[in-house]
C-alpha atoms as a PDB file:
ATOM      1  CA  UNK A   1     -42.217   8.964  28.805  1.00  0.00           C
ATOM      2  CA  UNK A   2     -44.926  12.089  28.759  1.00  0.00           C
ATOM      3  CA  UNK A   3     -47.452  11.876  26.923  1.00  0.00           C
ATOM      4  CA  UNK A   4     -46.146  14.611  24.918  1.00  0.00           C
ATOM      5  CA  UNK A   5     -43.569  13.082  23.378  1.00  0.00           C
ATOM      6  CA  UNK A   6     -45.029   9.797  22.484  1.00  0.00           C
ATOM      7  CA  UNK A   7     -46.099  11.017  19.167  1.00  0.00           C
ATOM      8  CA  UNK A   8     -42.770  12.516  18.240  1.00  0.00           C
ATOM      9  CA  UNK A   9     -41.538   9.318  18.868  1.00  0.00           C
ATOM     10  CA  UNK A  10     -44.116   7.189  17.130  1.00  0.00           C
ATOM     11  CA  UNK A  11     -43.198   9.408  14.347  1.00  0.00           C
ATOM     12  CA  UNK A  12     -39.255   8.699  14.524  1.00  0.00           C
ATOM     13  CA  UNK A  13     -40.621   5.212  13.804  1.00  0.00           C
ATOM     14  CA  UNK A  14     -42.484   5.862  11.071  1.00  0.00           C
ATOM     15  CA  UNK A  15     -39.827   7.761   9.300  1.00  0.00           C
ATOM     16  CA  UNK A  16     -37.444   4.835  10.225  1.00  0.00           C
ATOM     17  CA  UNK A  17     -39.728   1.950   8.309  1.00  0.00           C
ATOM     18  CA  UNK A  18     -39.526   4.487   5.268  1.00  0.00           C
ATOM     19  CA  UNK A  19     -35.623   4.968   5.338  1.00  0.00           C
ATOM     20  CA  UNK A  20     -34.896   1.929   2.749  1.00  0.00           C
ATOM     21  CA  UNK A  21     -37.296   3.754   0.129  1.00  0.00           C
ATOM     22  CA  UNK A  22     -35.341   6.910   0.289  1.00  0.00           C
ATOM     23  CA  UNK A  23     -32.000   5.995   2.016  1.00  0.00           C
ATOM     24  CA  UNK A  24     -28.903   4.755  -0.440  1.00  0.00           C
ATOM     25  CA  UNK A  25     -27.655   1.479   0.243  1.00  0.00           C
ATOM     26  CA  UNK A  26     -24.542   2.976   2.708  1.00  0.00           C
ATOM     27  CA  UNK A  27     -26.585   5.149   4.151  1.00  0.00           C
ATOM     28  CA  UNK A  28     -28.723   1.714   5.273  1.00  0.00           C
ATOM     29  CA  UNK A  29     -26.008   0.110   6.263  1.00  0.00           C
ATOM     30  CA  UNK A  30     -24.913   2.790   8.504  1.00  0.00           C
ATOM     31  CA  UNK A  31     -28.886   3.485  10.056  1.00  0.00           C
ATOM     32  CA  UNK A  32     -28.652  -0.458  10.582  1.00  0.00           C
ATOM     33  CA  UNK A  33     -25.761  -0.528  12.425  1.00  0.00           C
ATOM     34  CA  UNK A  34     -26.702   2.470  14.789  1.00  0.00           C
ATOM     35  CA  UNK A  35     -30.109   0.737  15.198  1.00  0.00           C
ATOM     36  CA  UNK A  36     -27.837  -2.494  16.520  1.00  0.00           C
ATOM     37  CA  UNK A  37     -25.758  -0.160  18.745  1.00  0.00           C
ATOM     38  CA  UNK A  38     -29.038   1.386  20.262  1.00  0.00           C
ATOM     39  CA  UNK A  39     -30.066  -2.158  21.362  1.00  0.00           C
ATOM     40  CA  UNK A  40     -26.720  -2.597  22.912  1.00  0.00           C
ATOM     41  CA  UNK A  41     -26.850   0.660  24.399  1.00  0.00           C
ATOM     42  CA  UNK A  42     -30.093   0.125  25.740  1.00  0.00           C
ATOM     43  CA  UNK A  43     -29.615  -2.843  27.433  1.00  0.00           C
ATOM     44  CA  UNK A  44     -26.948  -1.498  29.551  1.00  0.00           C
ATOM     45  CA  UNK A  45     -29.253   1.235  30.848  1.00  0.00           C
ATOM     46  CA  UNK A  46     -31.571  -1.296  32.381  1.00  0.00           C
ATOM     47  CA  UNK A  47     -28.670  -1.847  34.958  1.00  0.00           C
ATOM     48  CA  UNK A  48     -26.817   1.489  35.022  1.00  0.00           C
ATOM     49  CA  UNK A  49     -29.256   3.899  34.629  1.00  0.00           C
ATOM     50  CA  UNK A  50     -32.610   1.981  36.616  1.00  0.00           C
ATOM     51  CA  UNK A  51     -30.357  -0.134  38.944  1.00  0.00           C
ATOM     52  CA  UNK A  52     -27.002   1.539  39.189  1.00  0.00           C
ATOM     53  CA  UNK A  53     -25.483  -1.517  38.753  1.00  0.00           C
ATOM     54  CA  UNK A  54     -21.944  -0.109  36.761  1.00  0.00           C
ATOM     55  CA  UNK A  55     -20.850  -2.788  34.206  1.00  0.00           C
ATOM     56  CA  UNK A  56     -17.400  -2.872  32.816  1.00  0.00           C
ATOM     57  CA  UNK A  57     -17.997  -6.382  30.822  1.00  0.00           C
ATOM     58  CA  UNK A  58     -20.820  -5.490  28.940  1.00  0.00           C
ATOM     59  CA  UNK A  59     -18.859  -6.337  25.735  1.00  0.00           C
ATOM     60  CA  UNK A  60     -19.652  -9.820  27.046  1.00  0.00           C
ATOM     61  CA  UNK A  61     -23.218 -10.178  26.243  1.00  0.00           C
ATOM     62  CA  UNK A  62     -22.468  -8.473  23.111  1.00  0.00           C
ATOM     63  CA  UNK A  63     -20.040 -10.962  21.941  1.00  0.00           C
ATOM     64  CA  UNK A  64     -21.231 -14.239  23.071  1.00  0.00           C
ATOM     65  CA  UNK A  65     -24.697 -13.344  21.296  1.00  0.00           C
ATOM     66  CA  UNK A  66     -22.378 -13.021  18.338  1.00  0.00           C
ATOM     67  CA  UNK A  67     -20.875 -15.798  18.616  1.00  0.00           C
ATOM     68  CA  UNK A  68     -23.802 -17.866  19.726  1.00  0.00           C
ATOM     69  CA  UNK A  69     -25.239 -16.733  16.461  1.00  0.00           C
ATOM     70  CA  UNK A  70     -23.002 -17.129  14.118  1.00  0.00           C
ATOM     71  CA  UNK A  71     -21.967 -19.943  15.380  1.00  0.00           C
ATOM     72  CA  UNK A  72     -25.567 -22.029  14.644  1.00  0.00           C
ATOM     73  CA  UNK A  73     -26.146 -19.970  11.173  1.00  0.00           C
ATOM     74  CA  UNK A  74     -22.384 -21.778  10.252  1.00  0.00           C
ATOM     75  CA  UNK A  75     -22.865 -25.337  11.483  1.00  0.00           C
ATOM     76  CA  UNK A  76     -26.233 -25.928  12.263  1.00  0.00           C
ATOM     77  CA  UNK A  77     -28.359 -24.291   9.280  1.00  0.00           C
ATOM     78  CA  UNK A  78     -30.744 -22.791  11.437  1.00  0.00           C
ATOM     79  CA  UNK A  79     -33.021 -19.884   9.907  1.00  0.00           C
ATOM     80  CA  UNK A  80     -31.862 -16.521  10.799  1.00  0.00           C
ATOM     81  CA  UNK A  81     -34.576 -15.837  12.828  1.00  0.00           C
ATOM     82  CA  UNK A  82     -34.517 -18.656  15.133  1.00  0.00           C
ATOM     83  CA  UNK A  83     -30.692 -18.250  15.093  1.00  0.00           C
ATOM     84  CA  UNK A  84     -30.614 -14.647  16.468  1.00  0.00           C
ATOM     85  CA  UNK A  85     -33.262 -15.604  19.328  1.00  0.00           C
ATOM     86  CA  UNK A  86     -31.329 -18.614  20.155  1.00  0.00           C
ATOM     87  CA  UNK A  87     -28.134 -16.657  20.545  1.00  0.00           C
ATOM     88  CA  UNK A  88     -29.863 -13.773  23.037  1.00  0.00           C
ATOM     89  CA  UNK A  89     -31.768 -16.807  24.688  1.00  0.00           C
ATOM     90  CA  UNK A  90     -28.130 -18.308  25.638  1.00  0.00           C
ATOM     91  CA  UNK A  91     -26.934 -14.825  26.887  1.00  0.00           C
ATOM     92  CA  UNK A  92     -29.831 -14.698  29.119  1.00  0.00           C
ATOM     93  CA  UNK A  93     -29.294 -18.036  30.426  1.00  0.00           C
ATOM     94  CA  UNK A  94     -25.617 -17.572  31.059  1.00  0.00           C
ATOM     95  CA  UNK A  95     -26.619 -14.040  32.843  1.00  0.00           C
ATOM     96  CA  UNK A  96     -28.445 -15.852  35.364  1.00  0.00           C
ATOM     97  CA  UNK A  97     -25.225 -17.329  36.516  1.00  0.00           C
ATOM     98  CA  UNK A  98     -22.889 -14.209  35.702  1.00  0.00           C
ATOM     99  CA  UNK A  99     -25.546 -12.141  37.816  1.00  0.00           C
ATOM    100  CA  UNK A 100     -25.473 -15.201  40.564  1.00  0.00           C
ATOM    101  CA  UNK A 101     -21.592 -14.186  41.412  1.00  0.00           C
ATOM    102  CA  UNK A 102     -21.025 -10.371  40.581  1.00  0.00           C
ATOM    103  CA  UNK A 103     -24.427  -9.671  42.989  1.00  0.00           C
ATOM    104  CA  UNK A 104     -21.908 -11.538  45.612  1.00  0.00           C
ATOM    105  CA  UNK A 105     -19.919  -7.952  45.354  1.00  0.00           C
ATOM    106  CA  UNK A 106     -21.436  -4.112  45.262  1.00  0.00           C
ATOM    107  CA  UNK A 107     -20.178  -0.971  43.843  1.00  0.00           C
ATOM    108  CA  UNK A 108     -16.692  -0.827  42.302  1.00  0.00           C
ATOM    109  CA  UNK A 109     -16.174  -5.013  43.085  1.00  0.00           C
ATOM    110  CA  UNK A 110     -19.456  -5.597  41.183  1.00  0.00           C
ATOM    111  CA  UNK A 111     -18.230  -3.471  37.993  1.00  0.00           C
ATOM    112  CA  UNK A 112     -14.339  -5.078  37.963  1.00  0.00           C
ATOM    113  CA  UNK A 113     -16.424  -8.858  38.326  1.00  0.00           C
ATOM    114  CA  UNK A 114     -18.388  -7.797  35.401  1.00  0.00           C
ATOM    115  CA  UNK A 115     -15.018  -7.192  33.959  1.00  0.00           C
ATOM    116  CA  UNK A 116     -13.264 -10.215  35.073  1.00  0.00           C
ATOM    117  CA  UNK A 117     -16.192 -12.151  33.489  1.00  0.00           C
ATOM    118  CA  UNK A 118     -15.974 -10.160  30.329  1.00  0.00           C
ATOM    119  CA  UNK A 119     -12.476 -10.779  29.946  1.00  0.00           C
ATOM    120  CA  UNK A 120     -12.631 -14.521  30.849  1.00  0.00           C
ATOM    121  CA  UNK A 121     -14.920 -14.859  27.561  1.00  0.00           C
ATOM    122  CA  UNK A 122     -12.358 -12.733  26.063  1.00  0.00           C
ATOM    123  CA  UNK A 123      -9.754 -15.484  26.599  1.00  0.00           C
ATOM    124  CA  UNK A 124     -11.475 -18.383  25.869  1.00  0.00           C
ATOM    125  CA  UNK A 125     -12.492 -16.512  22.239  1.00  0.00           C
ATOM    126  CA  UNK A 126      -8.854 -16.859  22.065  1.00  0.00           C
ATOM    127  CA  UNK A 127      -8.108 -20.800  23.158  1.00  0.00           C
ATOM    128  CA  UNK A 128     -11.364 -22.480  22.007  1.00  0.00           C
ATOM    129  CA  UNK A 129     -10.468 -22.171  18.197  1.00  0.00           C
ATOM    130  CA  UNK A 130     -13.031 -25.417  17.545  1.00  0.00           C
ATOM    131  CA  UNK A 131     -15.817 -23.544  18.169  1.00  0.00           C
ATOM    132  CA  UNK A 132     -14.961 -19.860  18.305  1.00  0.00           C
ATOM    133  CA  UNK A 133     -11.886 -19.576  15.426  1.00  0.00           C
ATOM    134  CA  UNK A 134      -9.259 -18.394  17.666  1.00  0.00           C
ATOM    135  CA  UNK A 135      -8.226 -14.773  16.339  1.00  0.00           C
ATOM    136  CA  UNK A 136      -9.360 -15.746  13.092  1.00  0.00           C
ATOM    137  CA  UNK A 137     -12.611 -15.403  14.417  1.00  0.00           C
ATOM    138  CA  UNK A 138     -15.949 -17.005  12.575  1.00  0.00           C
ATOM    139  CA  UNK A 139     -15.964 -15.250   9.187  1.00  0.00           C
ATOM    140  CA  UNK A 140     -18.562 -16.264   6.303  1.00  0.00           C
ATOM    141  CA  UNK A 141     -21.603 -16.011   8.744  1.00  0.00           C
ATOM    142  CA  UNK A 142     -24.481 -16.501   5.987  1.00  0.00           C
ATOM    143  CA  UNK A 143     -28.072 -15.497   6.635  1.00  0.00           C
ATOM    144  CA  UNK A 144     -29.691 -18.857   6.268  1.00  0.00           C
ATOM    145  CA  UNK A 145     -33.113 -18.375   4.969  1.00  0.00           C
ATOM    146  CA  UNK A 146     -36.200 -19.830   6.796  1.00  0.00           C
ATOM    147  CA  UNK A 147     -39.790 -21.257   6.350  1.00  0.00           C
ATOM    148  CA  UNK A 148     -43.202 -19.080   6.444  1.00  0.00           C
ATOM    149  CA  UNK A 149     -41.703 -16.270   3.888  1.00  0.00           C
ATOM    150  CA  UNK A 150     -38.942 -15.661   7.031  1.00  0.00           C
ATOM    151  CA  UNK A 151     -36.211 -15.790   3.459  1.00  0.00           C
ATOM    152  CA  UNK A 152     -37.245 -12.283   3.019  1.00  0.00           C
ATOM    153  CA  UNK A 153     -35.004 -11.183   6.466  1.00  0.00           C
ATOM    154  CA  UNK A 154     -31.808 -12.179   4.726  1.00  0.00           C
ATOM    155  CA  UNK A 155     -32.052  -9.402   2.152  1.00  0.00           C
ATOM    156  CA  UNK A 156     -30.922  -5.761   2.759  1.00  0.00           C
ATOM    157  CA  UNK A 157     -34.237  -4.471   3.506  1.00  0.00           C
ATOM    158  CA  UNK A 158     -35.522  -6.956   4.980  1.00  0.00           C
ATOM    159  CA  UNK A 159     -32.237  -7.386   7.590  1.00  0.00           C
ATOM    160  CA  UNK A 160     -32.883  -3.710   8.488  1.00  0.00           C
ATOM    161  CA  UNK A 161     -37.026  -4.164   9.563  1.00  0.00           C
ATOM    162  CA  UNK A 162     -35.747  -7.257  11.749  1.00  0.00           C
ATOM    163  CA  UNK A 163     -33.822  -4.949  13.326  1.00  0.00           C
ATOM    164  CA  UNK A 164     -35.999  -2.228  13.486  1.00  0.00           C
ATOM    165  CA  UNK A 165     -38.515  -4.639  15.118  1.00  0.00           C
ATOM    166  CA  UNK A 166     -36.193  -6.099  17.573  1.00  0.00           C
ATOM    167  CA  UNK A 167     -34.853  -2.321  19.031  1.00  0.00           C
ATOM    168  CA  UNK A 168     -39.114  -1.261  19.091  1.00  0.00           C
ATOM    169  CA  UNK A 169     -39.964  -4.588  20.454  1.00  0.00           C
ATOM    170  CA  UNK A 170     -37.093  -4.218  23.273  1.00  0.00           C
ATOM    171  CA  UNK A 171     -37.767  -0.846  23.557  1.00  0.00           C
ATOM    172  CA  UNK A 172     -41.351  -1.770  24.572  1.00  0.00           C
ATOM    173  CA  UNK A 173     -40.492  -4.694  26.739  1.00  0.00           C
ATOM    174  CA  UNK A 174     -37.843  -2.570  29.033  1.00  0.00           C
ATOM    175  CA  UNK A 175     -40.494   0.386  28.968  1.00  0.00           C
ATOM    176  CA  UNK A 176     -43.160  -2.045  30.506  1.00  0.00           C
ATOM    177  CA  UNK A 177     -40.677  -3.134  32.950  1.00  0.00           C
ATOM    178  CA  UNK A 178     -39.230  -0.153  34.673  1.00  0.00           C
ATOM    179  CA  UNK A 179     -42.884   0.780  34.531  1.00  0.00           C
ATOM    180  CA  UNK A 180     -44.258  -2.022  36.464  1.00  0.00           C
ATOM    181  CA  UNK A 181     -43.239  -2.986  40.275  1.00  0.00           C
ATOM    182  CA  UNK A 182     -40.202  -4.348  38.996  1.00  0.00           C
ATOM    183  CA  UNK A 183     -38.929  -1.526  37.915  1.00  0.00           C
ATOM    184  CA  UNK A 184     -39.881   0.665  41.218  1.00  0.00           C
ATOM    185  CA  UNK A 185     -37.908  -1.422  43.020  1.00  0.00           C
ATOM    186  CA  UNK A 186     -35.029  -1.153  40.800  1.00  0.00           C
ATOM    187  CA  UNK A 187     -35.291   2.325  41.056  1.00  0.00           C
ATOM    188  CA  UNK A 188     -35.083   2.028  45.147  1.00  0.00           C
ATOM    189  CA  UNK A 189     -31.882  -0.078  44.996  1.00  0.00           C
ATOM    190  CA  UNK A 190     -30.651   2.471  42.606  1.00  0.00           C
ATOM    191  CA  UNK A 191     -31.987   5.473  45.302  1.00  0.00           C
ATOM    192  CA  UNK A 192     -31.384   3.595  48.607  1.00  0.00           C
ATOM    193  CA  UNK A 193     -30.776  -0.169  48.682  1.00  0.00           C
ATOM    194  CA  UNK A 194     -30.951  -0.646  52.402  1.00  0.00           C
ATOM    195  CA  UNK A 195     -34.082   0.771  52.662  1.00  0.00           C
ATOM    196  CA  UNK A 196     -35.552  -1.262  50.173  1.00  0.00           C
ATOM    197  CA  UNK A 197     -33.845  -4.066  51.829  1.00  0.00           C
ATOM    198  CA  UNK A 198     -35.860  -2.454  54.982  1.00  0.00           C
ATOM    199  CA  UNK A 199     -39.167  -2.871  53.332  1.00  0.00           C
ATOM    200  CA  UNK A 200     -38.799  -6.773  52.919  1.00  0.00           C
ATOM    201  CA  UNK A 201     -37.359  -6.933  48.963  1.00  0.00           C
ATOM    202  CA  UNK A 202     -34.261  -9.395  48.498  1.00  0.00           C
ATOM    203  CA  UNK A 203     -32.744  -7.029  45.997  1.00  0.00           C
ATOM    204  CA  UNK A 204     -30.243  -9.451  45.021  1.00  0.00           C
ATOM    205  CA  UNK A 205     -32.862 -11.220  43.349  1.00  0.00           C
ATOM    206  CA  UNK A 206     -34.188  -8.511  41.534  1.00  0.00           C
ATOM    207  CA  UNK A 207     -30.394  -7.422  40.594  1.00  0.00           C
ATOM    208  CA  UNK A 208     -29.452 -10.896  39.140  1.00  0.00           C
ATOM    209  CA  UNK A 209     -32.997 -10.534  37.306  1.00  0.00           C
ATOM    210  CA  UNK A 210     -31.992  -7.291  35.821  1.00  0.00           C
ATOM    211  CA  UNK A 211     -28.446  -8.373  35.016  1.00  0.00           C
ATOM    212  CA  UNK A 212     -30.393 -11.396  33.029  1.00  0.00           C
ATOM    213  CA  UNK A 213     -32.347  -9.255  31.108  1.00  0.00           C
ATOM    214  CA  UNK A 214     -29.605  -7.031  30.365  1.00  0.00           C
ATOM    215  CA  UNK A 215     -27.593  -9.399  28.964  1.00  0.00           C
ATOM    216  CA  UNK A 216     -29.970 -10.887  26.684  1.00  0.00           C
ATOM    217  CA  UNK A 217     -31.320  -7.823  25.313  1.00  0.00           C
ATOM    218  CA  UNK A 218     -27.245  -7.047  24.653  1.00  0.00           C
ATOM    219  CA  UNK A 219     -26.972 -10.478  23.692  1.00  0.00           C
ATOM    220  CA  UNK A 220     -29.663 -10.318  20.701  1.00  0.00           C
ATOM    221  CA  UNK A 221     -27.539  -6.910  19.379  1.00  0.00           C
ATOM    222  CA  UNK A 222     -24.952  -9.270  19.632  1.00  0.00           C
ATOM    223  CA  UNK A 223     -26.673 -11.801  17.552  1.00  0.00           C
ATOM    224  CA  UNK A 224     -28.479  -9.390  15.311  1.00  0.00           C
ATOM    225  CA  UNK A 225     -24.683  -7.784  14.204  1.00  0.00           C
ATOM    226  CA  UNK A 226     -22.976 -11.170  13.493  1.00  0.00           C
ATOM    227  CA  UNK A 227     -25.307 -12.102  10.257  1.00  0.00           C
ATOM    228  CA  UNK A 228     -24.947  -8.155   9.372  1.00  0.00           C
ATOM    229  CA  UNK A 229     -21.419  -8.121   9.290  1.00  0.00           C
ATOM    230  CA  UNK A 230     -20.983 -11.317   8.464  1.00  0.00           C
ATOM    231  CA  UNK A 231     -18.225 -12.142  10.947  1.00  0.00           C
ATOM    232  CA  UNK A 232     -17.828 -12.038  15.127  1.00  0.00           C
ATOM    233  CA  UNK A 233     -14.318 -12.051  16.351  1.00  0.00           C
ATOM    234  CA  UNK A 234     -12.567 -11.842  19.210  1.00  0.00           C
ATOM    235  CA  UNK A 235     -13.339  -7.345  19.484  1.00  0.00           C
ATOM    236  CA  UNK A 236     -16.852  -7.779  20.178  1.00  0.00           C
ATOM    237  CA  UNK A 237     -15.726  -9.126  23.778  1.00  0.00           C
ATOM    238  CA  UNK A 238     -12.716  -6.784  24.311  1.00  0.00           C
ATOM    239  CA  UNK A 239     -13.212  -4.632  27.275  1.00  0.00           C
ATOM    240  CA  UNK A 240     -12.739  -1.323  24.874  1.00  0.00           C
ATOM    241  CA  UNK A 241     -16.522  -2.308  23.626  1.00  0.00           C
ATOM    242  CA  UNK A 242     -17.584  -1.931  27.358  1.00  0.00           C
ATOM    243  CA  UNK A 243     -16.290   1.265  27.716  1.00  0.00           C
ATOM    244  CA  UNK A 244     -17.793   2.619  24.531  1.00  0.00           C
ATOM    245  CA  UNK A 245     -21.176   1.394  24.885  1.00  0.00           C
ATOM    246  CA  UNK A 246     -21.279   3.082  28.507  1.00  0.00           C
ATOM    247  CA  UNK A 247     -20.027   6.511  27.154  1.00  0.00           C
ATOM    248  CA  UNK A 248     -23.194   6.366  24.490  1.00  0.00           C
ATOM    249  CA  UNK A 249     -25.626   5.540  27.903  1.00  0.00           C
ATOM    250  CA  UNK A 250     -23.859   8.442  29.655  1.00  0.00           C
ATOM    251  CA  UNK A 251     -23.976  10.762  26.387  1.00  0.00           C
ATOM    252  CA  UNK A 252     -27.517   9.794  25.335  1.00  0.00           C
ATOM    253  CA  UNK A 253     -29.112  10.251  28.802  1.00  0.00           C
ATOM    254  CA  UNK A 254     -29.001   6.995  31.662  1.00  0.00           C
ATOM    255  CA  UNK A 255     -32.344   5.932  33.096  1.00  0.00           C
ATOM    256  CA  UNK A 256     -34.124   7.503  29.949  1.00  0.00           C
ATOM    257  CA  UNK A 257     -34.345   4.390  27.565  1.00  0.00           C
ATOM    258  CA  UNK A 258     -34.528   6.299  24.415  1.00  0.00           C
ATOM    259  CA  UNK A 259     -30.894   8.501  25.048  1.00  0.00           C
ATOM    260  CA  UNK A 260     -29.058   5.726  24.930  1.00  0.00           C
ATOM    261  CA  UNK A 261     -30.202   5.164  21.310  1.00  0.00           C
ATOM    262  CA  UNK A 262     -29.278   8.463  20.564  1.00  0.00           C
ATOM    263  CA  UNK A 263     -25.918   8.027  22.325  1.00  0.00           C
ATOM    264  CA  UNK A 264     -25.126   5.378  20.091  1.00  0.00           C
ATOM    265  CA  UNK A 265     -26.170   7.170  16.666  1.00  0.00           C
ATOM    266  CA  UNK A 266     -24.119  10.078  17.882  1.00  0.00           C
ATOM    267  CA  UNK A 267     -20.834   7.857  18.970  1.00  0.00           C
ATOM    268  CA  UNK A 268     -21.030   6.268  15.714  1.00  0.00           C
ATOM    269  CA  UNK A 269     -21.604   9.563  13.812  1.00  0.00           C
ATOM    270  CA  UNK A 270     -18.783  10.927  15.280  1.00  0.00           C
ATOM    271  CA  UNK A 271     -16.241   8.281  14.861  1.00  0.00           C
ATOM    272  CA  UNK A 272     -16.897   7.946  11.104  1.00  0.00           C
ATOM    273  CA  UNK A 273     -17.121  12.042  10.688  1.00  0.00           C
ATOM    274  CA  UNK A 274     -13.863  12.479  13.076  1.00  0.00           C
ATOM    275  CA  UNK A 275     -12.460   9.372  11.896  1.00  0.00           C
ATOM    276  CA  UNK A 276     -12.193  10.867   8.112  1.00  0.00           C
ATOM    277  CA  UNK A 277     -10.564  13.723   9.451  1.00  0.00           C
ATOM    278  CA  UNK A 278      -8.434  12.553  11.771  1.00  0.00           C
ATOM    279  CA  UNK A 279      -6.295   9.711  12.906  1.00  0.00           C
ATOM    280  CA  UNK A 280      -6.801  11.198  16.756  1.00  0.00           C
ATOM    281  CA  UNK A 281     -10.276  11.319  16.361  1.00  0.00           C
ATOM    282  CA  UNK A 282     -10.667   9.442  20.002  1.00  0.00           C
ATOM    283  CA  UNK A 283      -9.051  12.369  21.162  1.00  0.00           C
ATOM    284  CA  UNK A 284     -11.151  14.573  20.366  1.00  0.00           C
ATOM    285  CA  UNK A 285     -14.211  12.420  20.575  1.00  0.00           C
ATOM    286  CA  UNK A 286     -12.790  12.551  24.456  1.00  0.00           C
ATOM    287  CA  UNK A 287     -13.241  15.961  24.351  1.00  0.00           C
ATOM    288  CA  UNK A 288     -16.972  16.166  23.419  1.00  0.00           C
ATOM    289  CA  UNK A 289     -17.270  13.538  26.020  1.00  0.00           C
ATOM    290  CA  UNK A 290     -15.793  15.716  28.818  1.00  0.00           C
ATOM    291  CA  UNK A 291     -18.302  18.444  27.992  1.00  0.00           C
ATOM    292  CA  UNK A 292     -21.104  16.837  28.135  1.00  0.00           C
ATOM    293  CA  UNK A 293     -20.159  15.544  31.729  1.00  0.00           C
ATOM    294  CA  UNK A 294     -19.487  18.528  33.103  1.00  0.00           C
ATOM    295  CA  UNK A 295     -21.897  20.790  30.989  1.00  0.00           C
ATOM    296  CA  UNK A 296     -24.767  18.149  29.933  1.00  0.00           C
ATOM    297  CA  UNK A 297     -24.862  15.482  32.546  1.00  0.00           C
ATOM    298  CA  UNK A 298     -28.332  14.609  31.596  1.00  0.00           C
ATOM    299  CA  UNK A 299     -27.089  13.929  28.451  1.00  0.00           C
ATOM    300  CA  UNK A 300     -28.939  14.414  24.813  1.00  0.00           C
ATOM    301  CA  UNK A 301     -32.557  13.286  25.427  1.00  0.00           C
ATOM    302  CA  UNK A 302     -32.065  15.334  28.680  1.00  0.00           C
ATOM    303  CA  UNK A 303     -31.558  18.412  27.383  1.00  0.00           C
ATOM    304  CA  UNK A 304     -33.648  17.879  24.494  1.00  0.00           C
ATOM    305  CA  UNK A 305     -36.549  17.032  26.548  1.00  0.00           C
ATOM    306  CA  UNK A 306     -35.637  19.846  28.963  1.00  0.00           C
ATOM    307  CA  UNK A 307     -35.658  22.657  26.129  1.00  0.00           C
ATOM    308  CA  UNK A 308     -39.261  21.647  25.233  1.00  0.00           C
ATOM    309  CA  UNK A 309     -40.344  21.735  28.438  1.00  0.00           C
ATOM    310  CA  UNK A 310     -39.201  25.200  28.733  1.00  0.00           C
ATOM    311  CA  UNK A 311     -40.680  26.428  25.243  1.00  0.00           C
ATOM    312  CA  UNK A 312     -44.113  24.864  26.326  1.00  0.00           C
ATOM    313  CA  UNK A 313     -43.934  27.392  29.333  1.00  0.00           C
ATOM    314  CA  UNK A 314     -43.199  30.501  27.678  1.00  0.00           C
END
């Protein structure tokens, strides 16, 4: 990030924390949701857009966060707070040892593992109706409130500033990172792998890191969207999510942190605006998507970054 455009975003921030005092309520529902989807989106950049690392099962830290989640808030009366960290904790955990076998593979073997891994949560969402309600899903998730004034998240307001912490706080936390060493040698494996192989790094060690971090940062989305909606069900695993979540990396800008939180605000804009107009709305939403890979591959924050380059120069 130049230093340039650090203030513009520092000021997309502060015009975020004063949405709720000029927003209406569906308005904040719909900014809260994005704000979720920009985590998620996020996330996935850390391994396809610093790594290269293409992941088909994303959906997977998404959901199990979810479920993780709601699945304390419904059984175990455990604050919200402590709930939703709890639930990306798990993800990250489980990561360690999803990362462990689809590092085994590289290229197209390590997306369709991602995949396979996705889709083995997917059925077990399905079969282990004790815990995870079968198709029913787990409906009802409340938003249990906590000690230390935490009883304030669990209103509308308050719901949204959680979540407008936890995308600034991630936002941070991944900016540090591909900052740091860490991240310079993500961005070799993503350049040229054997050579950073060559210099003496065990990159599968750094790739199952990333993949961990990825997945709990999805993972906390995950858990931040069960208490919003109030349900997780079997969807929020389903390879489809995958898919989407990559197209909003891909439209936003990969390897820029901040377009893939645009990506997501647009891909959700769009499906409600096309969506009202159209039953075929994916078709068309196809259609934007095809132009910007052929005419925008840099994606929104690319090209938006690119034009104010160029009016700085003339």
């Amino acid at each position: 990030m130049t230093g340039a455009l650090r203030p513009l975003l520092i000021v997309v921030v502060l015009v975020l924390a004063a949405a709720p005092l000029g927003l209406p309520p569906f308005a904040m529902t719909l900014l809260t949701e994005a704000l979720i989807l920009g985590l998620f989106a996020m996330s996935l950049d850390l391994m396809f857009g610093y790594t290269r690392l293409v992941s088909f099962g994303h959906a997977a830290a998404y959901g199990l966060g979810a479920y993780a989640c709601g699945w304390l808030l419904l059984h175990t009366g455990m604050p919200l707070l402590f709930a939703v960290f709890a639930g990306a904790l798990l993800t990250g955990v489980v990561a360690i040892g999803v990362g462990w076998m689809c590092t085994l593979a590289t290229g197209v073997s390590f997306a369709m593992l991602t995949l396979a891994f996705a889709q083995l949560l997917y059925a077990i969402s399905f079969k282990w109706t004790s815990v995870t309600g079968g198709s029913d899903g787990l409906a009802g998730i409340p938003r249990t409130p906590g000690p230390f004034g935490l009883d304030a998240l669990t209103s509308k307001t308050g719901f949204y500033y959680l979540v407008l912490a936890c995308l600034v706080g991630a936002f941070l936390l991944c900016l540090a990172l591909v900052r740091s060493p860490f991240g310079a040698v993500l961005r070799g494996i993503r350049e040229n792998e054997a050579k950073t192989i060559a210099l003496g790094y065990n990159t599968r060690l750094y790739k199952i890191a990333v993949v961990a971090v990825a997945y709990a940062l999805g993972g906390l989305a995950g858990a931040l969207y069960a208490p919003f909606a109030g349900f997780a069900n079997t969807e929020l695993l389903f390879w489809l999510l995958s898919g989407q979540v990559l197209i909003m990396v891909i439209v936003g800008g990969s390897g820029t942190l901040v377009g893939p939180i645009l990506g997501a605000a647009f891909f959700m804009l769009m499906e409600h605006q096309l969506s009202s107009w159209t039953e075929a709305w994916a078709l068309y939403f196809g259609l934007i998507f095809i132009a910007f890979v052929l005419f925008a591959p840099q994606g929104i924050w690319g090209v938006a970054t690119g034009w104010l380059r160029r009016a700085r120069t003339s």
